[in-house]
C-alpha atoms as a PDB file:
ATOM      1  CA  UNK A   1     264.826 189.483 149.281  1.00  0.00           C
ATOM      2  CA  UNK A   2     263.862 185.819 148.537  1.00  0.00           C
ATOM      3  CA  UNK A   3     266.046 185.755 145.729  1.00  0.00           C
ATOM      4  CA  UNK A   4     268.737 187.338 147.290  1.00  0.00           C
ATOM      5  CA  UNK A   5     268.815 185.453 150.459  1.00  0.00           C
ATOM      6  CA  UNK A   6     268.460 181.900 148.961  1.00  0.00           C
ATOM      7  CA  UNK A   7     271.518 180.155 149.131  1.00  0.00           C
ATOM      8  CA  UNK A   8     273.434 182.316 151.584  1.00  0.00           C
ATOM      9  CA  UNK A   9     275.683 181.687 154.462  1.00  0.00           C
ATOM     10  CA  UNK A  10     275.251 184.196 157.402  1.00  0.00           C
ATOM     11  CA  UNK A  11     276.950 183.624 160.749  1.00  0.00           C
ATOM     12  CA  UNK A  12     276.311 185.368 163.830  1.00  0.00           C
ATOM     13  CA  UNK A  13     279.470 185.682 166.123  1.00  0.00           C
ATOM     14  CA  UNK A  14     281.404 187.726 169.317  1.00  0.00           C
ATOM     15  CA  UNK A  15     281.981 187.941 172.722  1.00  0.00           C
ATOM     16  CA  UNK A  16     280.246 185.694 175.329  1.00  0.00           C
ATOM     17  CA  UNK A  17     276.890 187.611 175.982  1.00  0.00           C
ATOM     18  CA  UNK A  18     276.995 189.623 172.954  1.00  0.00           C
ATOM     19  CA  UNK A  19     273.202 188.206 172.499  1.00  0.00           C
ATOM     20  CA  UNK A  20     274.111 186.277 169.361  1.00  0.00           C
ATOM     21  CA  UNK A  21     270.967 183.347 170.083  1.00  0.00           C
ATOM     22  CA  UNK A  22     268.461 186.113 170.475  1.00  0.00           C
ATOM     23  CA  UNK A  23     269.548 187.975 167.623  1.00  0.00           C
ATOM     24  CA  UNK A  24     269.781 184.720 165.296  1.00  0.00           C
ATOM     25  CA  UNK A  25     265.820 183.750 166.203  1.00  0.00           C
ATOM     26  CA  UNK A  26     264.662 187.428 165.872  1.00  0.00           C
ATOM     27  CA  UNK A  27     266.531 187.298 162.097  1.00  0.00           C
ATOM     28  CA  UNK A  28     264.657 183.598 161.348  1.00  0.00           C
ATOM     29  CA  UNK A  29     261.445 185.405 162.377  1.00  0.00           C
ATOM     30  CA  UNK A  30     262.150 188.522 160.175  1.00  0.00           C
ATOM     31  CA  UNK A  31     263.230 186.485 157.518  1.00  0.00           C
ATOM     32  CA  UNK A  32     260.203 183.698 157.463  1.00  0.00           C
ATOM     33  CA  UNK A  33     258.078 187.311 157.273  1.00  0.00           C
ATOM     34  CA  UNK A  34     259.919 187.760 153.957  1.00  0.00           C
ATOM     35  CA  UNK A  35     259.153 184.778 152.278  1.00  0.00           C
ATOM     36  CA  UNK A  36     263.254 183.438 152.884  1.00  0.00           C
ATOM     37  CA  UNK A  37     263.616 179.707 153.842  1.00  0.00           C
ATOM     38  CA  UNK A  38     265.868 179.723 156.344  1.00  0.00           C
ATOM     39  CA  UNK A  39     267.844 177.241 158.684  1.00  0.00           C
ATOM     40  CA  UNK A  40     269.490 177.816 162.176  1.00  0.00           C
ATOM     41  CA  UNK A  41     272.499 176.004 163.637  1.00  0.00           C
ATOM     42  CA  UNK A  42     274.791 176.416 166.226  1.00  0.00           C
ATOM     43  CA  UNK A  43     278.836 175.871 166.049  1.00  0.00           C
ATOM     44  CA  UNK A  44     280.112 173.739 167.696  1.00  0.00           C
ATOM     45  CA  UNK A  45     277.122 171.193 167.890  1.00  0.00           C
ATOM     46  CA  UNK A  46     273.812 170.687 165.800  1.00  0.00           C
ATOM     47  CA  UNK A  47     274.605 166.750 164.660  1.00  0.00           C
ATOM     48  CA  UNK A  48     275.671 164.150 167.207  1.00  0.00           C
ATOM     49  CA  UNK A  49     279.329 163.840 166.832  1.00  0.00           C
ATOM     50  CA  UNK A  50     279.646 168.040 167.313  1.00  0.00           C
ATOM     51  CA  UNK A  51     277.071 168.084 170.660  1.00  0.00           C
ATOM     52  CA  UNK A  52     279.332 165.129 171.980  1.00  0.00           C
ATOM     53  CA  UNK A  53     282.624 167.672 171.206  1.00  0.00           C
ATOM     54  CA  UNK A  54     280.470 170.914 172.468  1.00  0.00           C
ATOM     55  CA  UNK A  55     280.320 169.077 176.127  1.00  0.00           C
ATOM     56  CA  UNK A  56     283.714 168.191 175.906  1.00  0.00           C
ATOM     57  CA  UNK A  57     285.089 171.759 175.155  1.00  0.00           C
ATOM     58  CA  UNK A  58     282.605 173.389 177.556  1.00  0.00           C
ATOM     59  CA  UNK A  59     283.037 171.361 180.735  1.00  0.00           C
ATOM     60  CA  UNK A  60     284.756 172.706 183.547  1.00  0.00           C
ATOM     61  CA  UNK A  61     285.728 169.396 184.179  1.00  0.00           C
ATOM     62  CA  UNK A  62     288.629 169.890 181.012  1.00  0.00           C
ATOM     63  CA  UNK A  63     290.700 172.704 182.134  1.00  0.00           C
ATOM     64  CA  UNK A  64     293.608 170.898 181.451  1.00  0.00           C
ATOM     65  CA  UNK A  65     292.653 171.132 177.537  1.00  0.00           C
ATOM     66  CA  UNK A  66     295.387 172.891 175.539  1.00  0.00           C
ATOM     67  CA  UNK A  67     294.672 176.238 173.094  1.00  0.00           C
ATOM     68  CA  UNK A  68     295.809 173.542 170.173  1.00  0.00           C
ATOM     69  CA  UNK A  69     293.313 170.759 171.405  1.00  0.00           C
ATOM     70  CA  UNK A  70     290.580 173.349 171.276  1.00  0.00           C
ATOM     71  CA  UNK A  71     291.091 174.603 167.844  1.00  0.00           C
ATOM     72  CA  UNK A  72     291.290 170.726 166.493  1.00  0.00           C
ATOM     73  CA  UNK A  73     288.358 170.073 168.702  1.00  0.00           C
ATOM     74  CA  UNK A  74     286.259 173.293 167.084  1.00  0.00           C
ATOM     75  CA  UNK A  75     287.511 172.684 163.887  1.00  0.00           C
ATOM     76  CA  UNK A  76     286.246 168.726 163.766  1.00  0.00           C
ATOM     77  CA  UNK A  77     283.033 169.797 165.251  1.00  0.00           C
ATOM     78  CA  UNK A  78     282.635 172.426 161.809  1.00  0.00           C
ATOM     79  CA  UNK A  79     283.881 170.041 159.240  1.00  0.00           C
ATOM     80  CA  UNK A  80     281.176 167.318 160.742  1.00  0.00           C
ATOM     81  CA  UNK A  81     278.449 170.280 160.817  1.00  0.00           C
ATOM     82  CA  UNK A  82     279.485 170.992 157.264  1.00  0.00           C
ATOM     83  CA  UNK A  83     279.158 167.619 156.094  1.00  0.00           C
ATOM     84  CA  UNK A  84     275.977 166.770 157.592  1.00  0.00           C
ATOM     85  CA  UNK A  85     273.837 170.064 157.666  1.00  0.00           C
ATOM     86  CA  UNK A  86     275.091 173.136 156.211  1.00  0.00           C
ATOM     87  CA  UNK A  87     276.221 172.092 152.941  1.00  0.00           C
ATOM     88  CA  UNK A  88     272.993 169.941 152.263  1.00  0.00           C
ATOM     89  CA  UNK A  89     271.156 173.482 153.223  1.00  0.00           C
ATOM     90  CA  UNK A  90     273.021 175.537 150.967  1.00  0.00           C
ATOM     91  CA  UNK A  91     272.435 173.191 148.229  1.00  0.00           C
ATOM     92  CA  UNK A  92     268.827 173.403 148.598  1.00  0.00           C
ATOM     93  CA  UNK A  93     269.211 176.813 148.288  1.00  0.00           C
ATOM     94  CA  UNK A  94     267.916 177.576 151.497  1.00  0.00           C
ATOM     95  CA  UNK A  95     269.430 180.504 153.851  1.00  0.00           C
ATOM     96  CA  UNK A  96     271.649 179.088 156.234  1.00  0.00           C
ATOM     97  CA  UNK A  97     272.140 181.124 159.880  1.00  0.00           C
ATOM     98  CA  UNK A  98     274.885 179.999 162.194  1.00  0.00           C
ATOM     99  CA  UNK A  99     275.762 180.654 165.774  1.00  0.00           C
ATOM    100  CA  UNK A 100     279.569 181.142 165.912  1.00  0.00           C
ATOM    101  CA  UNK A 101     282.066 179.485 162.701  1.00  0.00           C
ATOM    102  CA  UNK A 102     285.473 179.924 162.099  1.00  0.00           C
ATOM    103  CA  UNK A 103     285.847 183.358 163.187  1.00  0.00           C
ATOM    104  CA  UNK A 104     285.401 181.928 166.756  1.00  0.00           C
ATOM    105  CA  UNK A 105     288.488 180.145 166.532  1.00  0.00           C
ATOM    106  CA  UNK A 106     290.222 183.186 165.429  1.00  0.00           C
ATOM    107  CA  UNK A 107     289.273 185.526 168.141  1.00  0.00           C
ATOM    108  CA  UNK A 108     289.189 182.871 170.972  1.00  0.00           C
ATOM    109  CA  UNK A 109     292.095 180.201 170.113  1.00  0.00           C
ATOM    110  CA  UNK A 110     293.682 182.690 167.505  1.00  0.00           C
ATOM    111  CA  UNK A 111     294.454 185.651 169.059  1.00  0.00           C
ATOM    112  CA  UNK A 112     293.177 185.618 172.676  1.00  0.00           C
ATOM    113  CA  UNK A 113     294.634 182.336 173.491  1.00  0.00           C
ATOM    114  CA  UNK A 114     298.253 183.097 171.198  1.00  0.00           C
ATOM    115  CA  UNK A 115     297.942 180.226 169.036  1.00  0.00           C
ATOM    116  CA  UNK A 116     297.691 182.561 165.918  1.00  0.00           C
ATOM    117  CA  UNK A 117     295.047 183.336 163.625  1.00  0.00           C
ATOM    118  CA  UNK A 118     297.026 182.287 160.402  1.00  0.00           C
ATOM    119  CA  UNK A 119     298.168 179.035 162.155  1.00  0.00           C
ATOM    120  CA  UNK A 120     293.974 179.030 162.375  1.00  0.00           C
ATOM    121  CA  UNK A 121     293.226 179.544 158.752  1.00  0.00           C
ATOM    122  CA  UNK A 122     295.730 176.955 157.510  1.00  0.00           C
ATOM    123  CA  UNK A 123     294.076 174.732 159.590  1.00  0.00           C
ATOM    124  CA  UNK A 124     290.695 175.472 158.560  1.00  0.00           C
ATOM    125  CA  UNK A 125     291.910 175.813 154.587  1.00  0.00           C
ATOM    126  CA  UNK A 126     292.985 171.676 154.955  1.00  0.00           C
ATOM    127  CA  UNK A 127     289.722 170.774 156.967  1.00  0.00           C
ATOM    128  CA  UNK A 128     286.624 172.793 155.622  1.00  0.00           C
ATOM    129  CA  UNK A 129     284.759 172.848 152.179  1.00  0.00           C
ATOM    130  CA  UNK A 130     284.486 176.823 152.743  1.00  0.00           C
ATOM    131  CA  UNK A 131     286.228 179.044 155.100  1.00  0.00           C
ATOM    132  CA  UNK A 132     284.114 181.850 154.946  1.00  0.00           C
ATOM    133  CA  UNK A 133     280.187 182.679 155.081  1.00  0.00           C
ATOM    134  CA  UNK A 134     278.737 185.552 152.890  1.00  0.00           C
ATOM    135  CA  UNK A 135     278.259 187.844 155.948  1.00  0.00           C
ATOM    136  CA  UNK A 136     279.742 187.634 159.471  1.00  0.00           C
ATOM    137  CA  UNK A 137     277.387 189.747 161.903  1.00  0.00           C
ATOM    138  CA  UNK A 138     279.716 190.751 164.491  1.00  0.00           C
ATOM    139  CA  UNK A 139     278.060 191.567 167.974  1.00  0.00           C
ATOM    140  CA  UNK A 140     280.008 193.769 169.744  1.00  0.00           C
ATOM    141  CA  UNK A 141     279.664 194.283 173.427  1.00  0.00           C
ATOM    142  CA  UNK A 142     281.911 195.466 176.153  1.00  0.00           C
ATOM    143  CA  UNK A 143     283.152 193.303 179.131  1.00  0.00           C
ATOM    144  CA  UNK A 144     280.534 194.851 181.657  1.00  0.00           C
ATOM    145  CA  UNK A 145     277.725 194.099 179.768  1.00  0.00           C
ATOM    146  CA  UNK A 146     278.770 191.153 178.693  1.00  0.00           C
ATOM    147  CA  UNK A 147     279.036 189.680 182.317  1.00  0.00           C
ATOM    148  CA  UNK A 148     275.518 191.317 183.391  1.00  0.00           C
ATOM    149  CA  UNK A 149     274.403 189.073 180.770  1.00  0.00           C
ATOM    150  CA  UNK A 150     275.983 186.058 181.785  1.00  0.00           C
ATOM    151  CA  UNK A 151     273.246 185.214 184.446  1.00  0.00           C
ATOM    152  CA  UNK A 152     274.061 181.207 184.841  1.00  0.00           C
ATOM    153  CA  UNK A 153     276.777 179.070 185.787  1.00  0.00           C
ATOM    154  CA  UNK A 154     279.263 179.347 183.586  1.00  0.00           C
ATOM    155  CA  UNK A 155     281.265 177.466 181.146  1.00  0.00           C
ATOM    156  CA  UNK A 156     285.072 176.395 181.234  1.00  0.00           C
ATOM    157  CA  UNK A 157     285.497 179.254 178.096  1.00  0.00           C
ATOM    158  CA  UNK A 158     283.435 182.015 179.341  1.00  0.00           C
ATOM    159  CA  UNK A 159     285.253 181.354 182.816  1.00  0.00           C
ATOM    160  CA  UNK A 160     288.479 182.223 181.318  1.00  0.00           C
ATOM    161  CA  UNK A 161     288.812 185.648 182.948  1.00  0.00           C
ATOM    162  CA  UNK A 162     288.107 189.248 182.206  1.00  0.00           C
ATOM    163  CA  UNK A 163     292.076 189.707 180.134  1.00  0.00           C
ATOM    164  CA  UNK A 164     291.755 186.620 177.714  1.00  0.00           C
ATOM    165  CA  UNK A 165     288.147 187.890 176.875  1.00  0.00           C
ATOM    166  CA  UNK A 166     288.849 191.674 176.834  1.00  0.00           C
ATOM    167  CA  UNK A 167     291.563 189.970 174.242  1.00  0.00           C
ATOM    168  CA  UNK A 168     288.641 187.733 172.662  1.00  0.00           C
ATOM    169  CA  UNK A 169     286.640 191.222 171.387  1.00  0.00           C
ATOM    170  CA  UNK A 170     290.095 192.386 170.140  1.00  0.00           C
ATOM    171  CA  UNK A 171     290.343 190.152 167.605  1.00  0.00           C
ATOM    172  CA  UNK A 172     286.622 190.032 166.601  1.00  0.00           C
ATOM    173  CA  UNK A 173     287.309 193.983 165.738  1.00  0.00           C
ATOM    174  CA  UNK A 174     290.963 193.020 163.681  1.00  0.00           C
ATOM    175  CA  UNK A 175     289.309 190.462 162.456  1.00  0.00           C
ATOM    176  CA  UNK A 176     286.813 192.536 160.872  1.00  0.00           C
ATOM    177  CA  UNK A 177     288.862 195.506 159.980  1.00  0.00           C
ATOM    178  CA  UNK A 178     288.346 196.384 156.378  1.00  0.00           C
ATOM    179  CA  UNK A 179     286.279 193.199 155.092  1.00  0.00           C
ATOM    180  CA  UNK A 180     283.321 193.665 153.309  1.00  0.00           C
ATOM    181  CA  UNK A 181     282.304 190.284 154.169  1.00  0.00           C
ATOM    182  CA  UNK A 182     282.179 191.504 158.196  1.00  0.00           C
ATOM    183  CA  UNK A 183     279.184 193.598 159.209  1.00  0.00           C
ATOM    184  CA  UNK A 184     280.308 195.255 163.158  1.00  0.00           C
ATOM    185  CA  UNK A 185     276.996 196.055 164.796  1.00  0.00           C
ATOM    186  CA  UNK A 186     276.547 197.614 168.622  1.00  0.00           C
ATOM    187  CA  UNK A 187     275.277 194.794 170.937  1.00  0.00           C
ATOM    188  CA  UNK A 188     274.881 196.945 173.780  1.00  0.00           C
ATOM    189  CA  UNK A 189     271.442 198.678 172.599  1.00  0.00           C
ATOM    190  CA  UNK A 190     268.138 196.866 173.099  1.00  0.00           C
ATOM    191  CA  UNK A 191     267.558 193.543 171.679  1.00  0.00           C
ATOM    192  CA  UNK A 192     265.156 195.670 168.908  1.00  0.00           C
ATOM    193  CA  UNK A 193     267.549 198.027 168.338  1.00  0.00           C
ATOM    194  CA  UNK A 194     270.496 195.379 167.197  1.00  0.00           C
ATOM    195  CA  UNK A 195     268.044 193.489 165.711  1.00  0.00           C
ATOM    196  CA  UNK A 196     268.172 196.938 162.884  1.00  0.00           C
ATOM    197  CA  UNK A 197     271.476 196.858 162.874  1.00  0.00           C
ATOM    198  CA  UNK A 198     271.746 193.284 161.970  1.00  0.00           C
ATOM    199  CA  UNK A 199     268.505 194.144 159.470  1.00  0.00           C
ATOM    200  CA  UNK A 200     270.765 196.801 157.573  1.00  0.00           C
ATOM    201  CA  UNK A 201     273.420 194.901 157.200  1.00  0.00           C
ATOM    202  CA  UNK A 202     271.469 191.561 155.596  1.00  0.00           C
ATOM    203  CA  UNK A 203     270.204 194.156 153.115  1.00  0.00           C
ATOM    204  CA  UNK A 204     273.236 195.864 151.983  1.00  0.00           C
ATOM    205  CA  UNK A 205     274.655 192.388 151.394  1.00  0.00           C
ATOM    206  CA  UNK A 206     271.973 191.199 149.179  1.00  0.00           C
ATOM    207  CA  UNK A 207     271.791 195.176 147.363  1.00  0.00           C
ATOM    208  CA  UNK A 208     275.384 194.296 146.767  1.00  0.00           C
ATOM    209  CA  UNK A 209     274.928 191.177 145.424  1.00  0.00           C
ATOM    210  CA  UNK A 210     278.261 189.594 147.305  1.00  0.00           C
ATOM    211  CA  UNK A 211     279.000 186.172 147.326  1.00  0.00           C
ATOM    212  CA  UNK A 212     282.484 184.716 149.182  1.00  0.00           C
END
């Protein structure tokens, strides 16, 4: 597992309240157990510059913001998170785990919000170093438990109403659809129970030796 791990880009992503920040400490934990130096950061944010573009894309006070402004905003966040942290990780051949990437900005700006998830992927494929992690861990939750989760005030995304994110965990699921790279894993179960799911899939990806 140490060998297989070291160097690799996993990224935790779906809907608002799919439980993607427990799931990514319970993986650190497992993976620390297994000898696996491993990293966590969060997307958009981590350095300076991307926290200072997280508060501007998250504020209610911005509802004015365009779906074209967002993915520019997202996608300068990533490229500065790129630069700063992840690459330098990979590099030192540690394991890298991220909360959210560019599969975000498919699914949210993509296809929920119409601005098209190819228009999304030329953008990223003139902006990032890589497009795509080893293994995206897709959390999958329905719109009920997703809002029983959602316990705080909430955000100028996650207020966007109960169509454009029904829409949101659409395109998580085309996203996925036939990619060996995505990993789909039920996010309703009990925090343990995913955490298995999420397990399972780590492992198959380093018994199958895949690198993107």
């Amino acid at each position: 597992m140490q060998t297989g791990l070291a160097g690799r880009f996993v990224v935790f992503d779906g809907p608002d309240g799919c439980g993607k920040s427990t799931q990514s400490r319970m993986l650190v934990d497992w993976l620390h157990g297994q000898g696996v130096e491993t990293v966590g950061f969060r997307d958009p944010g981590t350095t300076a510059i991307g926290e200072k573009i997280r508060e501007i894309l998250l504020s209610p006070a911005h509802e004015a913001m365009t779906t074209p402004t967002e993915v520019l905003l997202y996608m300068a966040a990533r490229v500065q998170l790129w630069f700063e942290r992840i690459g330098p990780a990979l590099q030192e051949g540690k394991c890298v785990l991220m909360d959210r990437w560019l599969s975000s900005t498919c699914a949210y700006q993509g296809y929920a919000g119409g601005f098209g998830m190819d228009k999304v992927l030329a953008v990223a494929g003139v902006s990032l170093e890589r497009i795509w992690p080893d293994l995206t861990i897709i959390l999958d939750v329905d719109l009920k438990t997703a809002a029983r989760r959602l316990n705080r005030e909430l955000d100028r995304m996650e207020r966007k109403g109960d169509g454009y994110h029904g829409r949101v965990r659409e395109g998580f699921l085309k996203l996925a659809e036939g990619r060996p790279d995505f990993s789909i894993v039920d996010a309703t179960a009990s925090p343990e129970a995913v955490h298995k799911g999420v397990v399972a899939a780590v492992q198959k990806m380093v018994e199958a030796g895949r690198h993107f």
